[in-house]
C-alpha atoms as a PDB file:
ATOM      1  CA  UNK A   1     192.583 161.490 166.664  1.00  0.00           C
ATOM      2  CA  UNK A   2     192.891 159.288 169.546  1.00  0.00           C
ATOM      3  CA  UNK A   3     194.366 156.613 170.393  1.00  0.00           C
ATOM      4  CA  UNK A   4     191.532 154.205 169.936  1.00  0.00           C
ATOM      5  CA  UNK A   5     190.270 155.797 166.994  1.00  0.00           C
ATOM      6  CA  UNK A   6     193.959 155.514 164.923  1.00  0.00           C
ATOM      7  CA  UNK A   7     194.007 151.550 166.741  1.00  0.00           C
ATOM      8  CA  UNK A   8     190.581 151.011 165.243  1.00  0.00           C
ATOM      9  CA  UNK A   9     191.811 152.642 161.690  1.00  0.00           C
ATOM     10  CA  UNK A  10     194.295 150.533 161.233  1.00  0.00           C
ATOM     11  CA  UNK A  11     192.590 147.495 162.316  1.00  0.00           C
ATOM     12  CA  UNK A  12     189.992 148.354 159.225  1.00  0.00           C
ATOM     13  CA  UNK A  13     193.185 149.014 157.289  1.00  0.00           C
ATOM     14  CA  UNK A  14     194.547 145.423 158.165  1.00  0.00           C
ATOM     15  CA  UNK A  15     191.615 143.164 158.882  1.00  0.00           C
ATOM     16  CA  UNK A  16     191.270 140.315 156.127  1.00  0.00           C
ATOM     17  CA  UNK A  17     187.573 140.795 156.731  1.00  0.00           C
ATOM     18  CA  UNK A  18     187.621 144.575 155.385  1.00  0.00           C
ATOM     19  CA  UNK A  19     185.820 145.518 152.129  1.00  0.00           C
ATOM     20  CA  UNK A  20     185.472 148.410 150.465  1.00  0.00           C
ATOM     21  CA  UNK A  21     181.541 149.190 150.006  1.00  0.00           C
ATOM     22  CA  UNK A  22     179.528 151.962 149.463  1.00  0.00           C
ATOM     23  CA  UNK A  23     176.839 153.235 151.763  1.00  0.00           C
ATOM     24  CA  UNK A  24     174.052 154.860 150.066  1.00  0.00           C
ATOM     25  CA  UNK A  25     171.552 157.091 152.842  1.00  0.00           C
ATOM     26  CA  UNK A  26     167.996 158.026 151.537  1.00  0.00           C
ATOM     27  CA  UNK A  27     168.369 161.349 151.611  1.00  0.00           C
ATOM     28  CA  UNK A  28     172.006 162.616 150.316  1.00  0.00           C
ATOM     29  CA  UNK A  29     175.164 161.548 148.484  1.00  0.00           C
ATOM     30  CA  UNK A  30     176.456 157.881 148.674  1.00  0.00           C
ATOM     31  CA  UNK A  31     179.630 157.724 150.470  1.00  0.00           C
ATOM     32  CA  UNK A  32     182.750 155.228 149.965  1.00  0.00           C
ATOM     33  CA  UNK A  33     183.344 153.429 153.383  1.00  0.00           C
ATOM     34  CA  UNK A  34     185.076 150.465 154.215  1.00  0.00           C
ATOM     35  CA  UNK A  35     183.363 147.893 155.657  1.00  0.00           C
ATOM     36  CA  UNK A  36     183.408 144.314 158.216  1.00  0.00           C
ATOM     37  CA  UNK A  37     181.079 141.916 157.244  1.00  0.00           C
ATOM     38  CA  UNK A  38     179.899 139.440 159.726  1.00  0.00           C
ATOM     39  CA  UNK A  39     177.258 137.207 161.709  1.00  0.00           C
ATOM     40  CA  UNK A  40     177.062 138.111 164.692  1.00  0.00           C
ATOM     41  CA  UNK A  41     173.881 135.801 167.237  1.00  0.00           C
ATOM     42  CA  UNK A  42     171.292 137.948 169.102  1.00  0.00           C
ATOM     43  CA  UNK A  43     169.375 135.932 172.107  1.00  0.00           C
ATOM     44  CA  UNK A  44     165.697 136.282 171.985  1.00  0.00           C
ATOM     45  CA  UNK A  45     164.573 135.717 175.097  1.00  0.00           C
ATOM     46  CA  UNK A  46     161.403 133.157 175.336  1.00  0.00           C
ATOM     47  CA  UNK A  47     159.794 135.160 172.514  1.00  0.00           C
ATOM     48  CA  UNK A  48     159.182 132.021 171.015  1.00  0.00           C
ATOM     49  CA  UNK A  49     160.093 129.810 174.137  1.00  0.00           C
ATOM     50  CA  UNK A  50     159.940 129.264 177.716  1.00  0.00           C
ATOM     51  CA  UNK A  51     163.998 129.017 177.197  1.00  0.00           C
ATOM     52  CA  UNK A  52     164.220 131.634 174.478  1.00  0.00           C
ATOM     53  CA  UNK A  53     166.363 131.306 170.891  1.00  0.00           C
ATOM     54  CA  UNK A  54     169.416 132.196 169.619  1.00  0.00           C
ATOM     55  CA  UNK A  55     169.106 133.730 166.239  1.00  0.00           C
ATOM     56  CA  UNK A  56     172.377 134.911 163.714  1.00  0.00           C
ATOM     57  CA  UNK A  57     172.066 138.081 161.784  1.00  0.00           C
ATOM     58  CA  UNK A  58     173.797 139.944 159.396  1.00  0.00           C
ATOM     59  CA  UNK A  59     175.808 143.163 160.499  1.00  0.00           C
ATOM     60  CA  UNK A  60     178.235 145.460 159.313  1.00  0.00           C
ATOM     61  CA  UNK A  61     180.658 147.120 160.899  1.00  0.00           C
ATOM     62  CA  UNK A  62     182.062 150.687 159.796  1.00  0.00           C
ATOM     63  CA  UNK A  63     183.429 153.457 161.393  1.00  0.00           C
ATOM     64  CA  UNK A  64     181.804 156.249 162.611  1.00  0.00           C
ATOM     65  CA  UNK A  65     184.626 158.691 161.199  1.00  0.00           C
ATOM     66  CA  UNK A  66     183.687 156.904 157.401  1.00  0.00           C
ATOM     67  CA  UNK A  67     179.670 156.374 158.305  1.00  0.00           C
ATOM     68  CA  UNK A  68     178.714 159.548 160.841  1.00  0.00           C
ATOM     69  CA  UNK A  69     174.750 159.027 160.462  1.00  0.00           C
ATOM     70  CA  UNK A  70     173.571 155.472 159.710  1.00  0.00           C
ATOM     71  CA  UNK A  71     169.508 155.080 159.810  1.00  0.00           C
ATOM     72  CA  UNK A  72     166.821 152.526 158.766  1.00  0.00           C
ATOM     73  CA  UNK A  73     166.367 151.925 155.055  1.00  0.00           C
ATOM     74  CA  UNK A  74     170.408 153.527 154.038  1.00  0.00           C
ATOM     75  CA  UNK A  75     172.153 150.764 152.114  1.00  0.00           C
ATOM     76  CA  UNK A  76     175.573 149.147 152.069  1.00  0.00           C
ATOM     77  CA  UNK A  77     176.933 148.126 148.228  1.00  0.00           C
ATOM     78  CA  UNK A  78     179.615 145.649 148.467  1.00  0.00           C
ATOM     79  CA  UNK A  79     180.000 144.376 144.939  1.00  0.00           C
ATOM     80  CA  UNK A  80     176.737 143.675 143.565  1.00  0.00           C
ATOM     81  CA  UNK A  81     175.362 142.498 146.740  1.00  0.00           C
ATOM     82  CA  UNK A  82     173.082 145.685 148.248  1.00  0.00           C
ATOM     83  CA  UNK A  83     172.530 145.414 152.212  1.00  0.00           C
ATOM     84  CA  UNK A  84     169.305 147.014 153.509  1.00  0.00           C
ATOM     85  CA  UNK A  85     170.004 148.509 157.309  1.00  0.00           C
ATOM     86  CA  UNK A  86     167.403 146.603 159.198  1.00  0.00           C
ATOM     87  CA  UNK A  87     167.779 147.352 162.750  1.00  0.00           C
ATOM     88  CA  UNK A  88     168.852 150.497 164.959  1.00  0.00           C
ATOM     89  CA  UNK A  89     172.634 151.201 164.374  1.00  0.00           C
ATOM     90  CA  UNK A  90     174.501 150.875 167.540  1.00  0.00           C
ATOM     91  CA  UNK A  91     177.322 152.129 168.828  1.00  0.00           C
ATOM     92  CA  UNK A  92     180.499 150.797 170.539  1.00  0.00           C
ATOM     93  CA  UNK A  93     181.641 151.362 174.069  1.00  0.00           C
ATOM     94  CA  UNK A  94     184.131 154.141 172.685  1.00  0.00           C
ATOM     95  CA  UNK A  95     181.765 156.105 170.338  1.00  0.00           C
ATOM     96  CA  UNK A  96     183.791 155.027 167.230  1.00  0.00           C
ATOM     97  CA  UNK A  97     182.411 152.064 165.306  1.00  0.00           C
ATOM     98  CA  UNK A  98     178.757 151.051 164.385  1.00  0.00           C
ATOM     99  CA  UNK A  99     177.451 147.573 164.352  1.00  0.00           C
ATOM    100  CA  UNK A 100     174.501 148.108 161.811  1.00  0.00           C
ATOM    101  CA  UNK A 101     171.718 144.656 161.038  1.00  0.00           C
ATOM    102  CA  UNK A 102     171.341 144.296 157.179  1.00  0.00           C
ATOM    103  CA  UNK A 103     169.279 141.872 155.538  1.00  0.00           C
ATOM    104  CA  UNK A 104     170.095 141.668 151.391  1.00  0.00           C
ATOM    105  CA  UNK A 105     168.256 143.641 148.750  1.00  0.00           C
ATOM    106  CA  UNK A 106     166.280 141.194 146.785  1.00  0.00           C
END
């Protein structure tokens, strides 16, 4: 393990933000995971205006150690509350933590 990657454990072991959650892909076994759930602002530039818009989304953040293979359609369960992956999964400058868009399940 590297440095980063124990740093960036114990941050998800510490953070007040961190939930446990389960993420479900289509195809296989659902998988316990802890989670960060946050809103994070994407700029869309003049799609809609000359000046463009600022829009918030939901993402989640997991670790690529818990989460190795995150796609379109997979879920997050936190509670009762489903997430629906949304967008393309990215990941971080080190190769060690996703930052996935969700929208809820309705």
């Amino acid at each position: 393990m590297t440095v980063f990657a124990a740093a960036l454990a114990a941050l998800y072991r510490s953070h007040p933000g961190a939930v446990a959650a389960t993420y479900a892909p289509q195809i296989g076994s659902p998988v316990a995971c802890t989670v960060i759930r946050a809103v994070d602002s994407v700029q869309d530039a003049g799609r809609f205006s000359p000046g463009g818009t600022v829009q918030d989304r939901d993402v989640i953040k997991v670790q690529l150690a818990q989460v190795p293979n995150p796609g379109f359609g997979d879920s997050f369960t936190i509670g009762s509350t489903t997430l629906l992956i949304n967008e393309e999964p990215r990941l971080d400058v080190e190769g060690l933590e996703w930052t996935i868009g969700v929208i809820e399940d309705a």
